[in-house]
N, C-alpha and C. Protein backbone atom coordinates (compact mmCIF):
# COMPACT_ATOMS: atom_id res chain seq x y z
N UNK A 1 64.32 33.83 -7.77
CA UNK A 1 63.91 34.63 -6.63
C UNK A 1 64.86 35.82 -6.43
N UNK A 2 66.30 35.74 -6.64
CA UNK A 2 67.17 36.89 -6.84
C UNK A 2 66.88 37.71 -7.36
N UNK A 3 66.85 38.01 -8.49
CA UNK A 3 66.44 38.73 -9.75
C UNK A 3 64.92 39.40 -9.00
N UNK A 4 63.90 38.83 -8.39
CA UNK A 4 62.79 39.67 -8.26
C UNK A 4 63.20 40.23 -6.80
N UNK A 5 64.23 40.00 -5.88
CA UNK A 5 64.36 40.47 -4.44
C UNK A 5 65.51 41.69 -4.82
N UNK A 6 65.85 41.84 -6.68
CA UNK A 6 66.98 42.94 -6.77
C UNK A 6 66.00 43.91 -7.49
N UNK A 7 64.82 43.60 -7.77
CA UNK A 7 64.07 44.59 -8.69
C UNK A 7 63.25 45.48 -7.16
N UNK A 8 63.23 44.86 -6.17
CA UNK A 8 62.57 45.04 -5.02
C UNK A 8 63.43 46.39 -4.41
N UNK A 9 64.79 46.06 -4.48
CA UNK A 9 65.75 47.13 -4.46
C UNK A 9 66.02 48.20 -5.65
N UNK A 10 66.01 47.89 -6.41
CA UNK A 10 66.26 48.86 -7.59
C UNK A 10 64.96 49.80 -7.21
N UNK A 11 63.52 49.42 -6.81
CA UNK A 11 62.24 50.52 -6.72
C UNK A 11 62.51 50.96 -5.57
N UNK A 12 63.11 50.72 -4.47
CA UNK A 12 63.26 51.83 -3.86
C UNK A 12 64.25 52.45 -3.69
N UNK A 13 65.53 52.26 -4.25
CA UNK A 13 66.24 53.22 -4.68
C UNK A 13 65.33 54.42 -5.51
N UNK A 14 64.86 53.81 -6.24
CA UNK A 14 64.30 54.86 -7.35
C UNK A 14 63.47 55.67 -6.58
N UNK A 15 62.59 55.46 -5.88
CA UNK A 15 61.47 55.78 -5.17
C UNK A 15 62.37 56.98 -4.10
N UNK A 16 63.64 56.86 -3.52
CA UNK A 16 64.05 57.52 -2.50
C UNK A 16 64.78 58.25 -3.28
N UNK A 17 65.20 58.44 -4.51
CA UNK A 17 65.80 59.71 -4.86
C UNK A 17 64.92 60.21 -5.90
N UNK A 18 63.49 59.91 -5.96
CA UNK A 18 62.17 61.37 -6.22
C UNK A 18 62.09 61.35 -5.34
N UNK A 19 61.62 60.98 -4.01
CA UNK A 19 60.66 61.65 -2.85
C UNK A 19 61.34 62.27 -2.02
N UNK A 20 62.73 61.84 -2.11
CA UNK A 20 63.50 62.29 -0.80
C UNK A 20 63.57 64.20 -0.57
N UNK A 21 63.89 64.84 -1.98
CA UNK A 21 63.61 66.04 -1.86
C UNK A 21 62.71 67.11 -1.56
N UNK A 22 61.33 66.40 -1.72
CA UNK A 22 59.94 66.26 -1.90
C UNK A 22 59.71 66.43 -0.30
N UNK A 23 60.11 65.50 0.44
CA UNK A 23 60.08 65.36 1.93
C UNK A 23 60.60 65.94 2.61
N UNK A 24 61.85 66.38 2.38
CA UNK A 24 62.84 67.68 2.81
C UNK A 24 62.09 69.03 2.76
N UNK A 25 61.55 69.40 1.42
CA UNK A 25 60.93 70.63 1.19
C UNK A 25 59.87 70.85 1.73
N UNK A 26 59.02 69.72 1.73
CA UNK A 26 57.80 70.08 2.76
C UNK A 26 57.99 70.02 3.88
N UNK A 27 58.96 69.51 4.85
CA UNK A 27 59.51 70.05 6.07
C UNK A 27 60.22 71.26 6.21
N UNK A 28 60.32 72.08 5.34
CA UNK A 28 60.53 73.30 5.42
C UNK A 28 60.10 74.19 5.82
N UNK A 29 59.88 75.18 6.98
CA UNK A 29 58.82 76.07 7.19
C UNK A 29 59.04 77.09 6.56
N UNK A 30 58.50 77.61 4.80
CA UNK A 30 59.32 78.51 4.40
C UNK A 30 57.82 79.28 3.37
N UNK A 31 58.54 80.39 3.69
CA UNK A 31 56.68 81.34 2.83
C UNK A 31 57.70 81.27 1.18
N UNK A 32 57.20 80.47 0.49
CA UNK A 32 57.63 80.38 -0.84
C UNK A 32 56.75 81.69 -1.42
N UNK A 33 57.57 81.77 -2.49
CA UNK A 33 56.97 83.22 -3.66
C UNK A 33 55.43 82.58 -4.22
N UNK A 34 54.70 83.64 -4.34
CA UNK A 34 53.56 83.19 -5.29
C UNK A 34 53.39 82.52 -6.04
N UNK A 35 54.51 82.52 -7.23
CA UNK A 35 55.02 82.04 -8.61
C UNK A 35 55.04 80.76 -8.24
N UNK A 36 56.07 80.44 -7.16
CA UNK A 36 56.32 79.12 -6.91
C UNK A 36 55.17 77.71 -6.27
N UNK A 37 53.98 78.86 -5.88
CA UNK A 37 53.19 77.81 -5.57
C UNK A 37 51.96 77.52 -7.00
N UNK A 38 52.23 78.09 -7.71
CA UNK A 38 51.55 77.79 -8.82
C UNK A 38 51.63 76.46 -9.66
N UNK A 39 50.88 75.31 -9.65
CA UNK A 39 50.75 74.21 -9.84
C UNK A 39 51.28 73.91 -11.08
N UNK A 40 51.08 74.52 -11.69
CA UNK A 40 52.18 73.60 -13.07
C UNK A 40 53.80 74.39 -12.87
N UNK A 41 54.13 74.89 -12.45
CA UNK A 41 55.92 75.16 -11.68
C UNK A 41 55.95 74.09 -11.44
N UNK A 42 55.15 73.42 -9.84
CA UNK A 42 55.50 72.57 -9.35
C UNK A 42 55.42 71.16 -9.96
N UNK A 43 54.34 70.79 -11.30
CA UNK A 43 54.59 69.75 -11.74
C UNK A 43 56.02 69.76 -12.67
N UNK A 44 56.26 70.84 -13.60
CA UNK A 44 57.62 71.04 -14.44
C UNK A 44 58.57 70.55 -13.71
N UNK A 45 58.71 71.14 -12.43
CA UNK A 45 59.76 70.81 -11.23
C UNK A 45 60.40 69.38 -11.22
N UNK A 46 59.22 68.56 -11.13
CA UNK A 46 58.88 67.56 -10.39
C UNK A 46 59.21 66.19 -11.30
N UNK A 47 58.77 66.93 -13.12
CA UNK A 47 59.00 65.74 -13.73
C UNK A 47 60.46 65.67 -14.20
N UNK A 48 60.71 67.21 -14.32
CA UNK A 48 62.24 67.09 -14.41
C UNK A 48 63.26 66.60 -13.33
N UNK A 49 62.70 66.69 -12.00
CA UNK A 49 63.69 66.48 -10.68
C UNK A 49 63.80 64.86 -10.91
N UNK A 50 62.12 64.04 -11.33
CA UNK A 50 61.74 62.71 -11.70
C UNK A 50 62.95 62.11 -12.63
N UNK A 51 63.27 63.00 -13.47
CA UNK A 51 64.26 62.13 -14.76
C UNK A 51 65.45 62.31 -14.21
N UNK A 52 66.03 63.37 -13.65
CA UNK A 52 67.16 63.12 -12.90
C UNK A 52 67.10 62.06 -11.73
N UNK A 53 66.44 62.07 -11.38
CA UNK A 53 66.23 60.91 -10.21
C UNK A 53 66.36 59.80 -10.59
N UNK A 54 66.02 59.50 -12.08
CA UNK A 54 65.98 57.54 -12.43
C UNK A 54 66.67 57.56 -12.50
N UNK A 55 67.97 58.82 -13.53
CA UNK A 55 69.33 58.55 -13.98
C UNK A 55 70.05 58.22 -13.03
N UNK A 56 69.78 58.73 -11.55
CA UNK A 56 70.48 58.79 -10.51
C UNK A 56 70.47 57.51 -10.10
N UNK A 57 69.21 57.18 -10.00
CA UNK A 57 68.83 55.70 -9.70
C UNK A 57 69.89 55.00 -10.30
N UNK A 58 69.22 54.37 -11.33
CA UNK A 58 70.12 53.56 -12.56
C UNK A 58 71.74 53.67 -12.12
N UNK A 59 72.45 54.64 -12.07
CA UNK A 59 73.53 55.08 -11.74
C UNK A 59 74.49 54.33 -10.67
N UNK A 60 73.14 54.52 -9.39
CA UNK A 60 73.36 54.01 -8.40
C UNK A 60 73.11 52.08 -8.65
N UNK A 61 72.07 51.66 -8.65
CA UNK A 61 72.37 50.55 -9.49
C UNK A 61 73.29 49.50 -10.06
N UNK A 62 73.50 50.52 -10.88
CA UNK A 62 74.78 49.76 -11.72
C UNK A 62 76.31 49.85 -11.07
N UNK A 63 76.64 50.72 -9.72
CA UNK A 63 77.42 50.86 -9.00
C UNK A 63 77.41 49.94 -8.08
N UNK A 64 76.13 49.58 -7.52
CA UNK A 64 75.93 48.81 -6.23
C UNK A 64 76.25 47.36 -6.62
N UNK A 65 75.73 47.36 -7.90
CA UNK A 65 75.92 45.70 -8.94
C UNK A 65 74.49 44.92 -8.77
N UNK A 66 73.67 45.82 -8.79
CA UNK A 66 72.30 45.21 -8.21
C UNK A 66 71.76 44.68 -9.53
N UNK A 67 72.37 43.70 -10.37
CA UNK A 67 71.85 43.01 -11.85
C UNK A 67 71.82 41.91 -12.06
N UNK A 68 70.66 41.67 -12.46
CA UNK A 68 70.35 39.80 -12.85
C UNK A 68 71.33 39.06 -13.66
């Protein structure tokens, strides 16, 4: 039961460092450039912000000692 109540934690770690920026920015009231609202920017953005985010995750993780 450990092991599945630490995987429970490990996803939302993960989950809060993609969205957290995501949530910040759209509370932004801000007239972004043209360029920037153009839909594949924002996916490039997003999958790259994504891989920094697991590393971050993981990172965090293995700091906290959250392992079976």
């Amino acid at each position: 039961m450990l092991p599945f109540f630490w995987l429970i934690i490990d996803i939302c770690i993960a989950l809060t460092y993609i969205a957290a920026p995501w949530v910040i920015l759209a509370r932004l009231d801000v007239q972004w450039p043209a360029w920037l609202r153009d839909g594949i920017v924002v996916v490039v953005v997003f999958v790259l912000w994504a891989g920094f985010a697991l590393y971050f995750a993981t990172q965090t993780i293995l700091w906290l000692g959250f392992l079976p």
